[in-house]
N, C-alpha and C. Protein backbone atom coordinates (compact mmCIF):
# COMPACT_ATOMS: atom_id res chain seq x y z
N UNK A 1 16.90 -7.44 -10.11
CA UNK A 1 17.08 -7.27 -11.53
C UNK A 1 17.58 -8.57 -12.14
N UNK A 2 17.18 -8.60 -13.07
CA UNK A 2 17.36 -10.16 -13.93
C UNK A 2 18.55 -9.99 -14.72
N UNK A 3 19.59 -10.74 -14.77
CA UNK A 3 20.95 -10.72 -15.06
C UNK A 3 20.61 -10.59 -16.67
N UNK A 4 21.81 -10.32 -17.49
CA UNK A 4 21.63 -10.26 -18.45
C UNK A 4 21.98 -11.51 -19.18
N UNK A 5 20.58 -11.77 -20.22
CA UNK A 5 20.75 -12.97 -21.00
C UNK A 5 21.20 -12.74 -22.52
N UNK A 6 22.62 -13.27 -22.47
CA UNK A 6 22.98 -12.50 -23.69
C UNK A 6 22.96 -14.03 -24.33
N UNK A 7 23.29 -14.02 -25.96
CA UNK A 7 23.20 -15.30 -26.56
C UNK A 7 24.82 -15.54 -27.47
N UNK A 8 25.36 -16.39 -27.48
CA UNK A 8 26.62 -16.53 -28.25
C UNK A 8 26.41 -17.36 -29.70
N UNK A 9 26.42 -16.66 -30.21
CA UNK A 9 26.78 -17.51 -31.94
C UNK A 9 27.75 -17.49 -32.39
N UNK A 10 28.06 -18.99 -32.14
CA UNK A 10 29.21 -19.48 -33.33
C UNK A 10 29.58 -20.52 -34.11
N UNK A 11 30.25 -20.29 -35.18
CA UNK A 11 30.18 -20.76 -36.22
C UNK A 11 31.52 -20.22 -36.69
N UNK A 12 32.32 -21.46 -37.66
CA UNK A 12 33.51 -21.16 -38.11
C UNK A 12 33.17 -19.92 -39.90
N UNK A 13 31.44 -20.17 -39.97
CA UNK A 13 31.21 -19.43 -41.29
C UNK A 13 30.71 -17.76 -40.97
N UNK A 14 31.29 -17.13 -41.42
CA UNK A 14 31.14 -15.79 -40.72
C UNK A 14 29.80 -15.15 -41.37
N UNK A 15 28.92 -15.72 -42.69
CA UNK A 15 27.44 -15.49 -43.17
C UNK A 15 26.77 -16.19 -42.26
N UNK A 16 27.28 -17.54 -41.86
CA UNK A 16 25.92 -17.80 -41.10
C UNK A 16 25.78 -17.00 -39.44
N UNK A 17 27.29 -16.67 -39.20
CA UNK A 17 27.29 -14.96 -38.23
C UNK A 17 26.34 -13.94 -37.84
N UNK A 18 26.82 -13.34 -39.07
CA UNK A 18 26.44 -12.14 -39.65
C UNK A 18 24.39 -12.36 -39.96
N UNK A 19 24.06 -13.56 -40.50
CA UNK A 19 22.71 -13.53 -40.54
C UNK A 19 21.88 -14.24 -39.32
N UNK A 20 22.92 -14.93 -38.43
CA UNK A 20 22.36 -15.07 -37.50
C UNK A 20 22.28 -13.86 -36.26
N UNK A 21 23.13 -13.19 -36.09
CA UNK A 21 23.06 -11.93 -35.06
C UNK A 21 22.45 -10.48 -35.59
N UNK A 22 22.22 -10.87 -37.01
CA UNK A 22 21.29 -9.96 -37.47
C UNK A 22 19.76 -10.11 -36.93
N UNK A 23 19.09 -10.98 -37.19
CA UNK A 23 18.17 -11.83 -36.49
C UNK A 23 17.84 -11.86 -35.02
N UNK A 24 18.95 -11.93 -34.43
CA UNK A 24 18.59 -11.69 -32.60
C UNK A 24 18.78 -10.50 -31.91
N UNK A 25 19.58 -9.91 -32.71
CA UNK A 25 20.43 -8.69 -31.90
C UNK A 25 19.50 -7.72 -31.64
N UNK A 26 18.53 -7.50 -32.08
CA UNK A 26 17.32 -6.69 -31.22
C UNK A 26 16.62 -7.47 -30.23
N UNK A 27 16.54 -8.55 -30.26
CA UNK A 27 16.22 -9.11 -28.89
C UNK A 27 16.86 -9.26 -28.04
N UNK A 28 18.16 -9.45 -27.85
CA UNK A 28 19.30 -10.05 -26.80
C UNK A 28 20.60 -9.80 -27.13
N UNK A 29 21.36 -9.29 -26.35
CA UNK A 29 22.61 -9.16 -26.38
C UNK A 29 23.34 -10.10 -27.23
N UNK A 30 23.68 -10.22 -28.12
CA UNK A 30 24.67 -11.44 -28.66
C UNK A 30 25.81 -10.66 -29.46
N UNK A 31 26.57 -12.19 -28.53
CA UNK A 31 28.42 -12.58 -28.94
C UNK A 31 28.46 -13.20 -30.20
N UNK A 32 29.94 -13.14 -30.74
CA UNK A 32 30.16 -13.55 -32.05
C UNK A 32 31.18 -14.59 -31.29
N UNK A 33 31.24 -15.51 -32.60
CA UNK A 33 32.82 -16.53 -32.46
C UNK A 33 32.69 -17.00 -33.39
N UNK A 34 33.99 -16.77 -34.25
CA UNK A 34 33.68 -17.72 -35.43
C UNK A 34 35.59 -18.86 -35.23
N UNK A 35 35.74 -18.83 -34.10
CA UNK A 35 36.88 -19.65 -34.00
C UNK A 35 36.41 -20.55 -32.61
N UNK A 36 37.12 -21.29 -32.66
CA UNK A 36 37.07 -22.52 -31.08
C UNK A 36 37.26 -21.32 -30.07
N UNK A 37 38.79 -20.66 -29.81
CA UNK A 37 38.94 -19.63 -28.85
C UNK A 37 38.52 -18.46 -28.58
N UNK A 38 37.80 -17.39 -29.97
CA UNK A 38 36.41 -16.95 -29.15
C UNK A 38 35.16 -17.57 -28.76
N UNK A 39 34.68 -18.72 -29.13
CA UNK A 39 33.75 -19.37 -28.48
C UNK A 39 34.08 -19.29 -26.86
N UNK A 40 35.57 -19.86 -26.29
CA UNK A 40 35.85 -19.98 -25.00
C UNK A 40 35.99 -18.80 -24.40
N UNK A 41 36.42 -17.63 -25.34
CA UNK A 41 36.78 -16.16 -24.58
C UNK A 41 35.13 -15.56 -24.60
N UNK A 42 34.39 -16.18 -25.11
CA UNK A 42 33.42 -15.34 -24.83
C UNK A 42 32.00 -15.93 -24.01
N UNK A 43 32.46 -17.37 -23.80
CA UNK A 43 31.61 -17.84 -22.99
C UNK A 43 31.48 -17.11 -21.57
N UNK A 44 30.80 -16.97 -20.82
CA UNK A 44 30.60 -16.21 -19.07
C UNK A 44 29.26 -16.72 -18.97
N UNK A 45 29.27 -16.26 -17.55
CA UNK A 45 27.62 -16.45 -16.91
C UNK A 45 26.65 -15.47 -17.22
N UNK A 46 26.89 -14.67 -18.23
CA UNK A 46 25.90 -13.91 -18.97
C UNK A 46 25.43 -14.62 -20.00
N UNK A 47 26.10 -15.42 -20.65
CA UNK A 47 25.30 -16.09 -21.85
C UNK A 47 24.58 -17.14 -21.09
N UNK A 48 23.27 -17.29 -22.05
CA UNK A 48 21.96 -17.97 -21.43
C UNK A 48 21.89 -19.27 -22.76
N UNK A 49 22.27 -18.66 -24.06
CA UNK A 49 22.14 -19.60 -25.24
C UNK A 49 23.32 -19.59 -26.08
N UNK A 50 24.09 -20.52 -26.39
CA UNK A 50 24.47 -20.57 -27.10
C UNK A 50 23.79 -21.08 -28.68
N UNK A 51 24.50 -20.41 -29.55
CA UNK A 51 23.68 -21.26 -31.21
C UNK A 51 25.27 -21.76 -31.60
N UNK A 52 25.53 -22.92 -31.39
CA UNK A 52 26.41 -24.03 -32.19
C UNK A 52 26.30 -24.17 -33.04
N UNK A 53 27.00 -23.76 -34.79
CA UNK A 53 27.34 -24.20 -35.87
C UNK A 53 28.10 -25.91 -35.75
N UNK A 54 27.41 -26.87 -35.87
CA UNK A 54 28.18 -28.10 -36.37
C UNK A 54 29.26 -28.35 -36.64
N UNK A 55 29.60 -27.21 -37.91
CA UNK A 55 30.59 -27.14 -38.82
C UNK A 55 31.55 -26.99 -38.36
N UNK A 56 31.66 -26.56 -37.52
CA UNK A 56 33.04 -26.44 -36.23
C UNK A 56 34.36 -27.30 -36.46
N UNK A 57 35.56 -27.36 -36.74
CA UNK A 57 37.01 -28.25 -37.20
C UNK A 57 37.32 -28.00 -35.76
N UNK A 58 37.28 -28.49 -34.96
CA UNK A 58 38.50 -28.00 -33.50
C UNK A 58 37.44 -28.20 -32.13
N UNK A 59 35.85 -28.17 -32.54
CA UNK A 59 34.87 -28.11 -31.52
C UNK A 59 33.70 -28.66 -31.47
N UNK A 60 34.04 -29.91 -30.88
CA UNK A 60 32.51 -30.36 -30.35
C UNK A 60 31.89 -30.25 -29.74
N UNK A 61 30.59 -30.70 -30.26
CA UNK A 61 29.24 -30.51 -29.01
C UNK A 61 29.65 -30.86 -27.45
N UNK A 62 30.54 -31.95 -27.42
CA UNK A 62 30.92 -32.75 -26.24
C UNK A 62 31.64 -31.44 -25.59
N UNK A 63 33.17 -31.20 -26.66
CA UNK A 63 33.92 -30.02 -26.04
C UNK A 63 33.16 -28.77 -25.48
N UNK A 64 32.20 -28.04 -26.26
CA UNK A 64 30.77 -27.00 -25.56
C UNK A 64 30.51 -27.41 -24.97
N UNK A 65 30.07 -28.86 -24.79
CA UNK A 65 29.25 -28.72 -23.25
C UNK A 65 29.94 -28.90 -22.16
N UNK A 66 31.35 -29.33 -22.27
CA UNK A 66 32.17 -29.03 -20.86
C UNK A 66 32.25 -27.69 -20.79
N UNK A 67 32.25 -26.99 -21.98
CA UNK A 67 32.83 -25.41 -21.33
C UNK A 67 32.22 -24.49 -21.14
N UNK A 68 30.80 -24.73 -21.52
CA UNK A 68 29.04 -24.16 -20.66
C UNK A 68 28.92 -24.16 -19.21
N UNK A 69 29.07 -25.92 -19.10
CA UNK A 69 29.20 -26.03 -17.76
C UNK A 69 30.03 -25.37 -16.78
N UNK A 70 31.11 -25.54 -16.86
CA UNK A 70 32.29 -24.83 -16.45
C UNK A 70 32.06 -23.07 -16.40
N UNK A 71 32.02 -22.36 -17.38
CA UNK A 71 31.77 -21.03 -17.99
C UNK A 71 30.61 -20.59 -17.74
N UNK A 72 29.45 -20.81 -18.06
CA UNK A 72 28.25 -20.45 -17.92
C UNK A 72 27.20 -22.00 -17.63
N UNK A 73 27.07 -22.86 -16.73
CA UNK A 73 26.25 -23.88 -16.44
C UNK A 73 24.78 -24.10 -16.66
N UNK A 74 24.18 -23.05 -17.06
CA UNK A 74 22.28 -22.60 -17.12
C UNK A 74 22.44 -22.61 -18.28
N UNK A 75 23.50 -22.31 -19.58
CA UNK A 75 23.38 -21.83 -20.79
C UNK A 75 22.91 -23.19 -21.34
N UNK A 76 22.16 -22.61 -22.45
CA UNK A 76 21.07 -23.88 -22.85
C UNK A 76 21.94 -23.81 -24.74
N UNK A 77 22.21 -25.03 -25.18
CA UNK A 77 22.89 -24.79 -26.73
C UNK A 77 21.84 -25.15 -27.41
N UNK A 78 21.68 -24.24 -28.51
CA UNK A 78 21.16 -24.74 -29.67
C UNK A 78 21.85 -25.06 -30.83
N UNK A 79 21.68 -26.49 -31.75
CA UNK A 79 22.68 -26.64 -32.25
C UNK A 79 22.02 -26.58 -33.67
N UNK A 80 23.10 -25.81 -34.85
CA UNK A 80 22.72 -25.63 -35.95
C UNK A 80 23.08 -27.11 -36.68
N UNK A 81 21.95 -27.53 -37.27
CA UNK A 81 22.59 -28.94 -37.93
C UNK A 81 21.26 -29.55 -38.36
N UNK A 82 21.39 -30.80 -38.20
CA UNK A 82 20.05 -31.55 -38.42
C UNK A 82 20.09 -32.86 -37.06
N UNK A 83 18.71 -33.35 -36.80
CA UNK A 83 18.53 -34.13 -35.88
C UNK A 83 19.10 -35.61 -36.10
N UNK A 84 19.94 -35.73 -36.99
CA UNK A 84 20.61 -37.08 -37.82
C UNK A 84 21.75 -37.08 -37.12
N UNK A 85 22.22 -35.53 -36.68
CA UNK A 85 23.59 -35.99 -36.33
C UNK A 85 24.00 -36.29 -34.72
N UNK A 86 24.68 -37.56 -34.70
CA UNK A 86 24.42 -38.46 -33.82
C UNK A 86 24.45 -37.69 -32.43
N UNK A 87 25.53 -36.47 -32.23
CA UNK A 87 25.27 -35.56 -30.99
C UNK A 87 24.27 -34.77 -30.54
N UNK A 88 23.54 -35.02 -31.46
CA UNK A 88 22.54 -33.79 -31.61
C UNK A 88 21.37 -34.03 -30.45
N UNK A 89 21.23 -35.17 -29.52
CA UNK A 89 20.67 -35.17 -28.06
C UNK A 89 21.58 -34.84 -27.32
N UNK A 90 22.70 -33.78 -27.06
CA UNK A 90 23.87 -33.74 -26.24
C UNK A 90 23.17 -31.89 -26.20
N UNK A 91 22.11 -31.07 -27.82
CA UNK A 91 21.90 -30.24 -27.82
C UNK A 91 20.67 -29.75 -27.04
N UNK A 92 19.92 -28.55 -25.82
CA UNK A 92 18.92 -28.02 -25.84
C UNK A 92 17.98 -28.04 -26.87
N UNK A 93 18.23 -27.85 -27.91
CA UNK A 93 17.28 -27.56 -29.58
C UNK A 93 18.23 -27.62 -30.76
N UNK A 94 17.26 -28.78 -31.69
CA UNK A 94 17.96 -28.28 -32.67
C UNK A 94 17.52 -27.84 -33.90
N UNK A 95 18.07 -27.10 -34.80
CA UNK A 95 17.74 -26.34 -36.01
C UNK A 95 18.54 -26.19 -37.08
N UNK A 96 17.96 -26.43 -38.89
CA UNK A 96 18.61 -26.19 -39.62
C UNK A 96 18.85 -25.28 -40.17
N UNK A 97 20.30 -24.80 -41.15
CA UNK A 97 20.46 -23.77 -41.18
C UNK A 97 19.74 -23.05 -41.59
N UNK A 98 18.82 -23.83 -42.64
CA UNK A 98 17.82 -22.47 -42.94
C UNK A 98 16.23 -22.59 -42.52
N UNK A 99 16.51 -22.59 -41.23
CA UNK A 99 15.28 -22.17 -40.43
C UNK A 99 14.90 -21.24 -41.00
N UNK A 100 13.40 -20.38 -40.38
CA UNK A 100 12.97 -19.57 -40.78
C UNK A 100 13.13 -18.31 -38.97
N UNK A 101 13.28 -16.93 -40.13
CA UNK A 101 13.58 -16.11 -38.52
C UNK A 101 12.77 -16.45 -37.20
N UNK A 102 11.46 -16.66 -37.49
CA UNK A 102 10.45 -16.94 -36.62
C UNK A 102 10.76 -18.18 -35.37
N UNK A 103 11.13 -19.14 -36.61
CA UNK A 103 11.50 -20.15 -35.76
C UNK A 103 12.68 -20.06 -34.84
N UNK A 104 13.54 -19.62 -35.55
CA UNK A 104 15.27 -19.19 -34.83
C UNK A 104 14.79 -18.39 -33.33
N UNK A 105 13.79 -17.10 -33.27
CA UNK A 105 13.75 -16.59 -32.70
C UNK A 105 12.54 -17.36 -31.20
N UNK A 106 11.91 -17.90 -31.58
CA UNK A 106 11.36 -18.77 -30.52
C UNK A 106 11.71 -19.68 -29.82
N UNK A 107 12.49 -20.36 -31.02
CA UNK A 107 13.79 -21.43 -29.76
C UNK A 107 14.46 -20.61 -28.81
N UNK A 108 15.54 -19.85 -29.57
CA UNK A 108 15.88 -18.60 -28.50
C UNK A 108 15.33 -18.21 -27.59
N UNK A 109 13.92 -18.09 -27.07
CA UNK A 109 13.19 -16.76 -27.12
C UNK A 109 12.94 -18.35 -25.76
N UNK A 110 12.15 -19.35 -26.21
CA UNK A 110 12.11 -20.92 -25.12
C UNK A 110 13.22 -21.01 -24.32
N UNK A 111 14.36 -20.69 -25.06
CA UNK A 111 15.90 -20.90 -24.75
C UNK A 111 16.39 -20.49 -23.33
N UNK A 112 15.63 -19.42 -24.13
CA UNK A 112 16.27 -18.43 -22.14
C UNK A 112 15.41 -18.63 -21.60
N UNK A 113 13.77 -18.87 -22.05
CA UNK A 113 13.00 -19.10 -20.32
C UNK A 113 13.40 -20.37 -19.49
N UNK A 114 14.16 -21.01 -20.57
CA UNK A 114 14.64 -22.03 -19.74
C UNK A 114 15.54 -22.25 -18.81
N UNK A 115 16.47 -21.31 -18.90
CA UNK A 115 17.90 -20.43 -18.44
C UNK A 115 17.69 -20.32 -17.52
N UNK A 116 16.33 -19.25 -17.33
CA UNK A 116 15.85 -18.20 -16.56
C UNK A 116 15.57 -19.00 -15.43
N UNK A 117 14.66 -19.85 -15.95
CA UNK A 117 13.69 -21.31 -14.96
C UNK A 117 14.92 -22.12 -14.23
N UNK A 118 16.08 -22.45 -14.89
CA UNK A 118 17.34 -23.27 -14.35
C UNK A 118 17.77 -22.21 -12.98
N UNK A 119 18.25 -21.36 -13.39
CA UNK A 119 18.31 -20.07 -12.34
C UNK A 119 17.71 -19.78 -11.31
N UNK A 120 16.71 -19.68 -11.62
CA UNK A 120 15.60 -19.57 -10.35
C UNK A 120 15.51 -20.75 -9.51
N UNK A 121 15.14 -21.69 -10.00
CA UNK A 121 15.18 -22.87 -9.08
C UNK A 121 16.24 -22.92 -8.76
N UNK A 122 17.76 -23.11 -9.24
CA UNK A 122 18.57 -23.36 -8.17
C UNK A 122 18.69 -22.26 -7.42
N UNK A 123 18.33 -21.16 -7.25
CA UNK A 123 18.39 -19.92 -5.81
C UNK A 123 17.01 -20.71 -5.28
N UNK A 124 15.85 -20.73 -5.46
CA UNK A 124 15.17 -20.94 -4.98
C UNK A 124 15.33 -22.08 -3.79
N UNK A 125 16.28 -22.92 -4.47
CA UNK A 125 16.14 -24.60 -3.76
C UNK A 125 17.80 -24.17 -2.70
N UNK A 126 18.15 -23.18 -2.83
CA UNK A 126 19.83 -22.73 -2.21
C UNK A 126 18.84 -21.58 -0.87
N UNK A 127 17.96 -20.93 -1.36
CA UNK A 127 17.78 -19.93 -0.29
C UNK A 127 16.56 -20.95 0.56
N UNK A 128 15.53 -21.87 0.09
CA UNK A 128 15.07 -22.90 1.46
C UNK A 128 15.96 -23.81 2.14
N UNK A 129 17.34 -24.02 1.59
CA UNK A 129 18.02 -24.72 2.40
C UNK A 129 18.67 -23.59 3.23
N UNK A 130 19.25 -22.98 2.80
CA UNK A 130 19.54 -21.89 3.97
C UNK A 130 18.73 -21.48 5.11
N UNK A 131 17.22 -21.11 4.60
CA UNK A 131 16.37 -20.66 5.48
C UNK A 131 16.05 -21.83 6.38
N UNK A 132 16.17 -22.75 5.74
CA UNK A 132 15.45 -23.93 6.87
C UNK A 132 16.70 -24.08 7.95
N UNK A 133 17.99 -24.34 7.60
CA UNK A 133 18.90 -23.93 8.52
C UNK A 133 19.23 -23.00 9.39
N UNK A 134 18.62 -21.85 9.39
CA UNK A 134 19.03 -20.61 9.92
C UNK A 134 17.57 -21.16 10.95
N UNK A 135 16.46 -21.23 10.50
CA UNK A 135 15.38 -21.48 11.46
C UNK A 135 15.79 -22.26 12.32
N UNK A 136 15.89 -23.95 11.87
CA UNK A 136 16.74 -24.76 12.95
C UNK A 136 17.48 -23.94 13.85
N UNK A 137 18.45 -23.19 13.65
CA UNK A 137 19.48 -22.83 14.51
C UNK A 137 19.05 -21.30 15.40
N UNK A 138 18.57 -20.54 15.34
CA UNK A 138 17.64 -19.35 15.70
C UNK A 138 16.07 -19.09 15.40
N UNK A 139 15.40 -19.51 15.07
CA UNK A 139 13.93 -19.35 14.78
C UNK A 139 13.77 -18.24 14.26
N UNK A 140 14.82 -17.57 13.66
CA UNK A 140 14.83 -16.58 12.99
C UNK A 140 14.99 -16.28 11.69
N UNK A 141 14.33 -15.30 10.37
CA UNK A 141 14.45 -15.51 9.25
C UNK A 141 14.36 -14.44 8.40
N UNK A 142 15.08 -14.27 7.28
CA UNK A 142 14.94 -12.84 6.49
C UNK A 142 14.85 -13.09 5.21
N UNK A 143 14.77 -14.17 4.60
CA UNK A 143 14.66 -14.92 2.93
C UNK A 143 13.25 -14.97 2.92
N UNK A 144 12.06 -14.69 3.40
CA UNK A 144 10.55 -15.10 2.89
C UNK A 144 10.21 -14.54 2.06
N UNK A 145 10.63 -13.11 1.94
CA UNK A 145 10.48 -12.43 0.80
C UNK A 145 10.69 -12.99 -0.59
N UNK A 146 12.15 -13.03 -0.49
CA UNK A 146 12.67 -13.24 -1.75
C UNK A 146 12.77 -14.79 -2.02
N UNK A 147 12.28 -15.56 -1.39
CA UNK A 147 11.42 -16.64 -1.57
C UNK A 147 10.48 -16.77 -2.51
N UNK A 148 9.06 -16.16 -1.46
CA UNK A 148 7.94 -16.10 -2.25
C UNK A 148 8.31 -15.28 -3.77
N UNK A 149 9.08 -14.04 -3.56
CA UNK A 149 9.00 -13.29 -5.64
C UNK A 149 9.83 -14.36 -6.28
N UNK A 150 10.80 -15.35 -5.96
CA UNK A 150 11.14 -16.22 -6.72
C UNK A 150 10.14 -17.24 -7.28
N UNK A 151 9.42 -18.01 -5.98
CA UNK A 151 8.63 -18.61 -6.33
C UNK A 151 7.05 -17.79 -7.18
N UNK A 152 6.98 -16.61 -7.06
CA UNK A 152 6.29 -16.10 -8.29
C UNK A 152 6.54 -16.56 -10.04
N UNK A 153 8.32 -15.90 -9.95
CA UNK A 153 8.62 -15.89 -11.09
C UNK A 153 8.69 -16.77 -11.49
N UNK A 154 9.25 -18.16 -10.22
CA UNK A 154 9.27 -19.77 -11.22
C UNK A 154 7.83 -20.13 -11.76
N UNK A 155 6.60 -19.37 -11.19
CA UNK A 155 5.12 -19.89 -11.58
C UNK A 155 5.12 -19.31 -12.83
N UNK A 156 5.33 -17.82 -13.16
CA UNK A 156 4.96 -17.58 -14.58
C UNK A 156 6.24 -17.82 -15.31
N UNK A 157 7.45 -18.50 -15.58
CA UNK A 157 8.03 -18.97 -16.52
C UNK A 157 7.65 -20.63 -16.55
N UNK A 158 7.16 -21.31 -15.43
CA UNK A 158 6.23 -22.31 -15.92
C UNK A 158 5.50 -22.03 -16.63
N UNK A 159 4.73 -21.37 -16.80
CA UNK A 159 3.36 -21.51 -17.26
C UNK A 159 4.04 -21.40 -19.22
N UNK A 160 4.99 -20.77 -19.27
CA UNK A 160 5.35 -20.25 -20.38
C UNK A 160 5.69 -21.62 -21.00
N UNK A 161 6.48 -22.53 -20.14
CA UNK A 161 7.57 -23.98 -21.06
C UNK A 161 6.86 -24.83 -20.74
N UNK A 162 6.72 -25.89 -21.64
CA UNK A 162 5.77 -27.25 -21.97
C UNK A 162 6.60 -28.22 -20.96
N UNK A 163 5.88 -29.53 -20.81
CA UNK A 163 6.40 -30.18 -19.54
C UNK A 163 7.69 -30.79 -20.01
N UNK A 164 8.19 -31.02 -20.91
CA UNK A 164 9.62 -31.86 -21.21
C UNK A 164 10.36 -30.72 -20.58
N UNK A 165 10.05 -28.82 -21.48
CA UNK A 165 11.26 -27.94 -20.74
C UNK A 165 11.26 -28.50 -19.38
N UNK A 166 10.46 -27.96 -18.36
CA UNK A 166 10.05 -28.12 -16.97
C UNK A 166 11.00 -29.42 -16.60
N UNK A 167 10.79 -30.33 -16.63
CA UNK A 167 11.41 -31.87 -16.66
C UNK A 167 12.76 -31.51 -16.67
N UNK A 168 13.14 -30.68 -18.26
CA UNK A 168 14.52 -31.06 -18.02
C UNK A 168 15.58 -30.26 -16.97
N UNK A 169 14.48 -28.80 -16.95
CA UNK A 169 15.20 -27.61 -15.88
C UNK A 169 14.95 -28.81 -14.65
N UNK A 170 13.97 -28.99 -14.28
CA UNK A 170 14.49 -29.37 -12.74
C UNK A 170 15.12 -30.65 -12.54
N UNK A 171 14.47 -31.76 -13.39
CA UNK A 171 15.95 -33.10 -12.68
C UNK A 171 16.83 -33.28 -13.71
N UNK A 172 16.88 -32.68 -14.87
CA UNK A 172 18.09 -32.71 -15.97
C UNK A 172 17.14 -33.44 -17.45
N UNK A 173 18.21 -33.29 -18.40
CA UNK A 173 16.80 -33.48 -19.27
C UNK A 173 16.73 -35.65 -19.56
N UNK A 174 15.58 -35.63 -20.15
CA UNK A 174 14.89 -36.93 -20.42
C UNK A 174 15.94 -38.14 -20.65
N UNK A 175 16.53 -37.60 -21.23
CA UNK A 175 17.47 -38.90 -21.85
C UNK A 175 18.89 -39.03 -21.37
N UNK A 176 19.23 -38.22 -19.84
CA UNK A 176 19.97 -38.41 -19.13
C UNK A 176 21.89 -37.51 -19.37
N UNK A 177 21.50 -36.60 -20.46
CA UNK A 177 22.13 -35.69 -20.36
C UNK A 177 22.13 -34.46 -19.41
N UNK A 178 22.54 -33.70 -18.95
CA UNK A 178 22.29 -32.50 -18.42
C UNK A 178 22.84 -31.43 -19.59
């Protein structure tokens, strides 16, 4: 079963909240924060996306992305803002506030296959090192299974993300952020 990909929005403005989790909340589980410390109380390894309000007094992109890593490491941010602002390659995607739902919901929607794709490969690349060890040491083996349905699922969420996603899930992304 595929863990749950829930999404966190926050923002110190509680409309852009309220119209942003209006918007997803039939697709995906989503958290609210409209302070620095529910952002941190509600980060876990269930969230897959965060949506970063800019506007933030107390929280930067820099500060999120230590506490993704830390908290949830696969979670991919999208940051509400414009591509001017100078952190804004530190973000997964970015978008202004007044995107259109369509758009909001496809980044998202990219967001987590990317999650999903980060996920998989690292079990994938954790259960051939295991298996190749266990062979070395007994010629014996019980991961082929769940091998090969991983390596299924990493084929059709490839097929889904264009080659930069791909790129950045497996050696980190282009411009040397993770």
């Amino acid at each position: 079963m595929a863990p749950i990909q829930a999404v966190l929005v926050s923002s110190p403005d509680e409309d852009v909240v309220s119209s942003l989790t209006a918007t997803l909340r039939d697709r995906w589980p989503t958290r609210t924060a409209t302070s620095p410390d529910e952002t941190t109380r509600s980060l876990d390894e269930n969230v897959t996306v965060v949506v970063f309000d800019t506007a933030f007094e107390g929280l930067s992109l820099d500060d999120l992305a230590a506490m993704t890593t830390e908290q949830s490491p696969d979670a991919q941010v999208l940051q509400l803002g414009t591509s001017m602002d100078p952190n804004a390659g530190r973000a997964d995607a970015v978008l202004t506030h007044a995107a259109e739902t369509d758009t909001i919901c496809s980044t998202v929607d990219r967001l987590q296959r990317r999650a999903r794709y980060n996920r998989l490969l690292s079990r994938f690349y954790s259960l051939s090192r295991a298996r190749s060890e266990r062979a070395s040491e007994n010629g014996t083996d019980q991961s082929a299974q769940e091998i090969a349905d991983i390596k299924c699922e990493l084929d059709e969420l490839a097929a889904a993300l264009d080659d930069e996603d791909l790129f950045d899930a497996a050696l980190g992304s282009a411009d040397g952020v993770p």
